[in-house]
Protein backbone atom coordinates (compact mmCIF):
# COMPACT_ATOMS: atom_id res chain seq x y z
CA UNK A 1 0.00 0.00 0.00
CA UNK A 2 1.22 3.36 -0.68
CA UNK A 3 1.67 6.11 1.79
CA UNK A 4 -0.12 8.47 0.08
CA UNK A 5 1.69 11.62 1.36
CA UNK A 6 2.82 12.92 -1.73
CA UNK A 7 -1.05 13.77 -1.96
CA UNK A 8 -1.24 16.61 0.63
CA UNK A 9 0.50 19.83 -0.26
CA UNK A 10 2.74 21.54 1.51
CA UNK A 11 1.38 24.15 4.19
CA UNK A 12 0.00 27.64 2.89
CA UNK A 13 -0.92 25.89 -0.68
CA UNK A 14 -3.79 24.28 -2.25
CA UNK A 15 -3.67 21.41 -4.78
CA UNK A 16 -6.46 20.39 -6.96
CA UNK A 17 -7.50 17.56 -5.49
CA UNK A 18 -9.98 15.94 -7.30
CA UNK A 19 -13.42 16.67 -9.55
CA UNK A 20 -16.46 14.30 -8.93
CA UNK A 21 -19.02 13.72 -11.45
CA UNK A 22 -23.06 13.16 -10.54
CA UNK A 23 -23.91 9.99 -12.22
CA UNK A 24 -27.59 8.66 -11.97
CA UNK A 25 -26.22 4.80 -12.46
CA UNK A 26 -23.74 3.66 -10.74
CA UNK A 27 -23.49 0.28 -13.10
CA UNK A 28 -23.50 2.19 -16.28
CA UNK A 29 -20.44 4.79 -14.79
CA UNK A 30 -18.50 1.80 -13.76
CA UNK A 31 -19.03 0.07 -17.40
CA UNK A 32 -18.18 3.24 -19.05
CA UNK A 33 -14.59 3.94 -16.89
CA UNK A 34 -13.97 0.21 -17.66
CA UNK A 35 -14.52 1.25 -21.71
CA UNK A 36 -12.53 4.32 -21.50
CA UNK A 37 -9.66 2.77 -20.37
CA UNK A 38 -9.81 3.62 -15.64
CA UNK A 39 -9.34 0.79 -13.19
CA UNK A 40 -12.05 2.00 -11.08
CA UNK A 41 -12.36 1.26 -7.43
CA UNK A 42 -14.97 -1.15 -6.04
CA UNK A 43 -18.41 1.07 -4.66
CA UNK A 44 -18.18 2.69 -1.76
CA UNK A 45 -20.84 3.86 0.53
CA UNK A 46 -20.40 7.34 2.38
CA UNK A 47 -20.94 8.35 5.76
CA UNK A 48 -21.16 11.10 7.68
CA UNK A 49 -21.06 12.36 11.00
CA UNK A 50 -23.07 15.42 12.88
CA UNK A 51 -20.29 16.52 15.26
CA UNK A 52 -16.67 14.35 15.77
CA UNK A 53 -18.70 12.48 18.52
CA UNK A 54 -21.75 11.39 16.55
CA UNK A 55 -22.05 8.21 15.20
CA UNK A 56 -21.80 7.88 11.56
CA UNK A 57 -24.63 7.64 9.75
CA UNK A 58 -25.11 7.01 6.19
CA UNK A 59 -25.11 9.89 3.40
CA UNK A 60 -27.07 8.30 0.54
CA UNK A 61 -24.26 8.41 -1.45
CA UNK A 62 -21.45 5.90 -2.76
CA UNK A 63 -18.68 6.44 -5.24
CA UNK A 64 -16.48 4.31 -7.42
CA UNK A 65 -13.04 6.07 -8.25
CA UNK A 66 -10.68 6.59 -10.68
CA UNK A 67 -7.15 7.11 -8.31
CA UNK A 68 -4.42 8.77 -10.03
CA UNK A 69 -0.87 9.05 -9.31
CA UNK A 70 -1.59 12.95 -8.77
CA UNK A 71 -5.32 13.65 -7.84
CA UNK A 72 -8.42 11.75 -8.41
CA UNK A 73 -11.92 11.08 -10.13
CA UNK A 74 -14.51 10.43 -8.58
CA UNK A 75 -17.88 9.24 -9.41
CA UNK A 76 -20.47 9.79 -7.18
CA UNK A 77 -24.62 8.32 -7.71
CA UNK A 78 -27.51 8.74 -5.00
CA UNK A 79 -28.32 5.16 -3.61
CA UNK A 80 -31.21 6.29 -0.42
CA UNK A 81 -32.98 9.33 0.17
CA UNK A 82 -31.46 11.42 2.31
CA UNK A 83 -30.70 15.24 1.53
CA UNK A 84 -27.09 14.87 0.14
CA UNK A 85 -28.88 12.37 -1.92
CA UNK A 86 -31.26 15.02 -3.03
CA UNK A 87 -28.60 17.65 -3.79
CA UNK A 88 -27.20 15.17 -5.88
CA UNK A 89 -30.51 14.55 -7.98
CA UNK A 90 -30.88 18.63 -7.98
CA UNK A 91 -27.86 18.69 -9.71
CA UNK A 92 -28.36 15.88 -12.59
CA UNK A 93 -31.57 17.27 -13.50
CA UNK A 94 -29.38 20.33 -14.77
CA UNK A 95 -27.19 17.57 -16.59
CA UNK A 96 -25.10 14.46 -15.49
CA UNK A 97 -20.71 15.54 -15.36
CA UNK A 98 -18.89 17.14 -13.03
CA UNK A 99 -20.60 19.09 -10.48
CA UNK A 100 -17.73 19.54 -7.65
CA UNK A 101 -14.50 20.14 -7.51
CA UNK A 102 -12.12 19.59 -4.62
CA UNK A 103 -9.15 21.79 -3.80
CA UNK A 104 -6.54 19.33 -1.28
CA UNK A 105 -5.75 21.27 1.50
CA UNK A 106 -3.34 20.64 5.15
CA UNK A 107 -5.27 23.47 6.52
CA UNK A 108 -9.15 23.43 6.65
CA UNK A 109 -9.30 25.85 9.65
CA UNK A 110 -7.49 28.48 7.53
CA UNK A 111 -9.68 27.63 4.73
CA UNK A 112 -12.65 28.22 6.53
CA UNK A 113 -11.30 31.15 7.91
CA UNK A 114 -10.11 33.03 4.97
CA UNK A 115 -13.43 31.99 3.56
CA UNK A 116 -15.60 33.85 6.29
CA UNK A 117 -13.25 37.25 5.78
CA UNK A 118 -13.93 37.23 2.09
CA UNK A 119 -17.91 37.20 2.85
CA UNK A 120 -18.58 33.68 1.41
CA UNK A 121 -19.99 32.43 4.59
CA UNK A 122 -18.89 28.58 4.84
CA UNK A 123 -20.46 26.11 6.66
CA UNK A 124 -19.37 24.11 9.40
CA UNK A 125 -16.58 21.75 8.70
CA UNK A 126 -17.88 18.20 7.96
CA UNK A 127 -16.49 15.06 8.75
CA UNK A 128 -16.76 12.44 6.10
CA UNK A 129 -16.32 8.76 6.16
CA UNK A 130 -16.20 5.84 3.89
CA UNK A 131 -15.54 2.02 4.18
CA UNK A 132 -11.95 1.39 1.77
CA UNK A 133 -10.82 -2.17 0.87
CA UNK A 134 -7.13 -2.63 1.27
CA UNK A 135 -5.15 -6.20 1.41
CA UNK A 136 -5.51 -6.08 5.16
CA UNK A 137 -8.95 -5.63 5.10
CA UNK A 138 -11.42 -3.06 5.35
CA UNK A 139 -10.58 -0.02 6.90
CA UNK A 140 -11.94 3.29 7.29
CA UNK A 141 -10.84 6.51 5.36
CA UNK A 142 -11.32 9.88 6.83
CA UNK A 143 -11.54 13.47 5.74
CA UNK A 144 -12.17 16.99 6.59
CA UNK A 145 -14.57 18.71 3.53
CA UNK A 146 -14.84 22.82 4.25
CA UNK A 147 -18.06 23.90 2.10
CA UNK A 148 -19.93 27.32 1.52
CA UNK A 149 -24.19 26.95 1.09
CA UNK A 150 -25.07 25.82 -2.38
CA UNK A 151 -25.51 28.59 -4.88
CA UNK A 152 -22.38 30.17 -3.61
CA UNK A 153 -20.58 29.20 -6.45
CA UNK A 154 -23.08 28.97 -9.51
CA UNK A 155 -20.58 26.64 -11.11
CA UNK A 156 -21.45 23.92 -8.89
CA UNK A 157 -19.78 22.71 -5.35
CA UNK A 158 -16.32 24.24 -5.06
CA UNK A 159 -15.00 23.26 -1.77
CA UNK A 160 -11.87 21.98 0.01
CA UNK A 161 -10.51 18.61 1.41
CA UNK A 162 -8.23 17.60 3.98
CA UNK A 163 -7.06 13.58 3.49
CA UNK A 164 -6.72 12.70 7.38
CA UNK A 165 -5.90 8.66 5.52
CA UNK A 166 -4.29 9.50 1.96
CA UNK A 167 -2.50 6.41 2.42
CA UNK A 168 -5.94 4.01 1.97
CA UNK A 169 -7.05 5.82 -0.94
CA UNK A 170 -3.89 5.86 -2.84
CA UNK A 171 -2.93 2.32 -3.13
CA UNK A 172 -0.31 0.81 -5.62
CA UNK A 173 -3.00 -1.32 -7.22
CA UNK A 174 -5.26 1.03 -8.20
CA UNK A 175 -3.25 3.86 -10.13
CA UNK A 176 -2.60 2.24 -12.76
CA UNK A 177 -4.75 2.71 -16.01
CA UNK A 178 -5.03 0.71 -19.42
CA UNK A 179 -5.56 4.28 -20.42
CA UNK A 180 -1.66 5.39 -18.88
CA UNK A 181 -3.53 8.12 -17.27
CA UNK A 182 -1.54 9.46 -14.23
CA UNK A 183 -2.23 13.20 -13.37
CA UNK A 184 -5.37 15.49 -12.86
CA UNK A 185 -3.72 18.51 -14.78
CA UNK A 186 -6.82 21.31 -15.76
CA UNK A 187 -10.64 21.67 -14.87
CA UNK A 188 -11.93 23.46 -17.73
CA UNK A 189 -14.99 25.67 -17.02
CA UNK A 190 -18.03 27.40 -19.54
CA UNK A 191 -19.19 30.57 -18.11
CA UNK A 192 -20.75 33.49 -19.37
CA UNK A 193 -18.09 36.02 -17.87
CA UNK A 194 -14.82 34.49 -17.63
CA UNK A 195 -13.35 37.72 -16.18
CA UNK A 196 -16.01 37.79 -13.50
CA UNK A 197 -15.82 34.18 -13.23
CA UNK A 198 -12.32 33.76 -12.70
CA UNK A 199 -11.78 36.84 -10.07
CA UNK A 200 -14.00 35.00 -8.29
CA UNK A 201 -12.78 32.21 -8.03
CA UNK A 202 -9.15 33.74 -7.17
CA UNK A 203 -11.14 35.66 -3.95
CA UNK A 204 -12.72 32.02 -2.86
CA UNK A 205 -9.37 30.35 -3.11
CA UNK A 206 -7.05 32.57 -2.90
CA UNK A 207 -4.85 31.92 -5.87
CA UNK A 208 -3.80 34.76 -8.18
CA UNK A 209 -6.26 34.76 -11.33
CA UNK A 210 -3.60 34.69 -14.29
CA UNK A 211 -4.05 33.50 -18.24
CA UNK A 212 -3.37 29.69 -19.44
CA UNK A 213 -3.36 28.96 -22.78
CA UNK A 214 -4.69 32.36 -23.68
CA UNK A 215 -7.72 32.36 -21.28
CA UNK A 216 -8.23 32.84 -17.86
CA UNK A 217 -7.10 30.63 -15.28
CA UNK A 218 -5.95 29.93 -11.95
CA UNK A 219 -2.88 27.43 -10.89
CA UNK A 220 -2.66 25.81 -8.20
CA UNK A 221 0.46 24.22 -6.59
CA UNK A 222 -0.80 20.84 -8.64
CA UNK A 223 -3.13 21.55 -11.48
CA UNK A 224 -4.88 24.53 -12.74
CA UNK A 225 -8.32 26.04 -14.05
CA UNK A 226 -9.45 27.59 -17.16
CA UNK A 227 -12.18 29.51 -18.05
CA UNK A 228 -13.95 29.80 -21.26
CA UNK A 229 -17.44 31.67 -22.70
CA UNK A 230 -20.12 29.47 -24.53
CA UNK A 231 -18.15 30.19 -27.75
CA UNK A 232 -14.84 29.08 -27.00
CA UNK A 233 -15.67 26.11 -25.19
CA UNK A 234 -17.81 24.83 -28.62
CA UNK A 235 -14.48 25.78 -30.56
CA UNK A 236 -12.69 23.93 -27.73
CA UNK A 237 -14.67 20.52 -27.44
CA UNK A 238 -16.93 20.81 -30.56
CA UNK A 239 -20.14 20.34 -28.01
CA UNK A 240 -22.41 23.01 -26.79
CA UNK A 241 -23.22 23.48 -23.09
CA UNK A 242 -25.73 21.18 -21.42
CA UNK A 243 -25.88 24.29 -18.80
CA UNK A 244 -24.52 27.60 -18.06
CA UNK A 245 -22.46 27.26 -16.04
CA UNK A 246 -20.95 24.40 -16.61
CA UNK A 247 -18.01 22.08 -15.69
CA UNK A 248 -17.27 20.97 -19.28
CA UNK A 249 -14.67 18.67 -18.02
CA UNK A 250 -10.81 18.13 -17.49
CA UNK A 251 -7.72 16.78 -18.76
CA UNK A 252 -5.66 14.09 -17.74
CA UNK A 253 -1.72 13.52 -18.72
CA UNK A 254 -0.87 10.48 -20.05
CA UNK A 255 1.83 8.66 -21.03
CA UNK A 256 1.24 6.62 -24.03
CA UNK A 257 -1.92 8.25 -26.05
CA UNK A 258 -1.92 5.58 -28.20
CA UNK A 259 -3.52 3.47 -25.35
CA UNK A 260 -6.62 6.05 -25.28
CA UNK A 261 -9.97 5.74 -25.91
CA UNK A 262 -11.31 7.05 -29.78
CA UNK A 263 -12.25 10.72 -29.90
CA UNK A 264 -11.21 13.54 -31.79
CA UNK A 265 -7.56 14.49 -31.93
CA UNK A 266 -6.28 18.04 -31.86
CA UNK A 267 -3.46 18.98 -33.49
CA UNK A 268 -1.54 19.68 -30.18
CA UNK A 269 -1.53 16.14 -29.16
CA UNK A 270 -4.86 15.98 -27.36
CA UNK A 271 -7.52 13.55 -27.45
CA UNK A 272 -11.25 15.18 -26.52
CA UNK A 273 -13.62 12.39 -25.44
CA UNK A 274 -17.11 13.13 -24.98
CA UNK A 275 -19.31 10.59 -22.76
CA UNK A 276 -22.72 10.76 -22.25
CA UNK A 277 -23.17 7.84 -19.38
CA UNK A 278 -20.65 10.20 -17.71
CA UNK A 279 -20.98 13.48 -18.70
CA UNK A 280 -18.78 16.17 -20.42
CA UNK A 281 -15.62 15.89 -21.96
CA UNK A 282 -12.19 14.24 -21.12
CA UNK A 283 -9.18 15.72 -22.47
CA UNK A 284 -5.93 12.96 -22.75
CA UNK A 285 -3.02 14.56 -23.36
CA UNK A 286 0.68 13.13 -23.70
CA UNK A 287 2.86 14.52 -20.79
């Protein structure tokens, strides 16, 4: 098993963690990450806990994952009603993709904090749970997910992550990829503003807004954010928006594109692959 501890950044930065998609099947997401090319994890069931004394109590939610050497997917489908359940139903109903993304943090208490001086108004921490199957059996990973009310962030759940047990989630036998996927590099994001879009996001993160690629962006200490208009992302992706705003997708580095799924290839060594059991667009590009 691997330690993990290459996944939390170092004090006084933010990495981006992970992005989650809001499936409505679970089966069908699982079949389609086995098509395009993921070694997903086995389902796992959340919990969640009221206070650090409660007992843990289910969220009516379960994931299957796509671990990376740097960062992670994660697929996420409502299996009970419960409300986090219902926010995730809320959300498909404006289209299935990737509705959250996760910045990894060693400080959630500063998070939080910087997040009440800039006026955003977070929410409690929350401690999650979920049940992880290593060689040594079942064991329990942990985390610490800062949040601000939905709405905050039109673009869909932006929040950040503390790994208390990076070591169970990032084991040896489950970064690997028939794909040779190995790094979450760029979220890319359709907005209507990307100016307004993008300041805002710097405030609520507190990264420095700056340009990638010609648009606007943010970097973080691992992987970065860009942010296009309706019309650039079609030119982008060749797809129109489901949804504005939207989380159009990401792209992933690989090592060998010639082990990646069929889509359209750009002429800077990209491969754009749109899935609808999914949602949005992947971008595999050769590192």
């Amino acid at each position: 098993m691997d330690s993990g501890g290459f996944q939390r950044p170092e004090p006084g930065t933010l990495a981006i963690d992970h992005i989650a998609h809001w499936v409505p099947d679970r089966v069908a997401a699982f079949d389609e990450l086995t098509r395009l090319g993921f070694a997903p994890t086995p389902f796992s069931e959340q919990f969640t806990r009221t206070n650090p004394d409660a007992p843990p109590v289910s969220a009516g939610t379960g994931n299957h994952c796509a671990m990376l050497e740097r960062g992670y997917l994660e697929f996420l489908a409502p299996i009970a009603d419960t409300p986090n359940a219902a926010t995730l139903h809320a959300g498909i109903a404006r289209y299935t993709g990737v509705h959250l993304i996760a910045f990894g943090t060693v400080e959630p208490e500063a998070q939080h904090a910087r997040l009440a001086r800039e006026g955003f108004a977070p929410l409690d921490p929350v401690a999650l749970q979920r049940a992880i199957e290593t060689p040594d059996g079942m064991r329990t990973a942990r985390f610490t997910v800062v949040r601000t009310a939905a709405g905050t962030m039109p673009e869909g759940r932006v929040q950040f992550v503390e790994h208390k047990t990076p070591e169970l989630l990032w084991q040896s036998r489950w970064i690997s990829h028939p794909n040779t996927a190995f790094a979450l590099k760029r979220v890319h994001l359709c907005v209507a503003d990307p100016t307004e879009a993008v300041a805002r996001f710097a405030r609520y993160t507190g990264l420095s807004a700056t340009t990638i690629e010609g648009v606007p962006g943010i970097a973080s200490a691992r992987g970065d954010m860009v942010f296009r208009d309706v019309a650039a992302t079609k030119a982008a992706f060749g797809i129109d928006p489901p949804a504005l705003p939207w989380i159009a997708g990401y792209t992933l580095s690989c090592r060998d594109l010639t082990q990646t799924p069929a889509g359209h290839e750009t002429a800077r060594g990209r491969i754009v692959v749109p899935s609808l059991a999914l949602g949005g667009v992947i971008v595999f590009e050769a590192a």
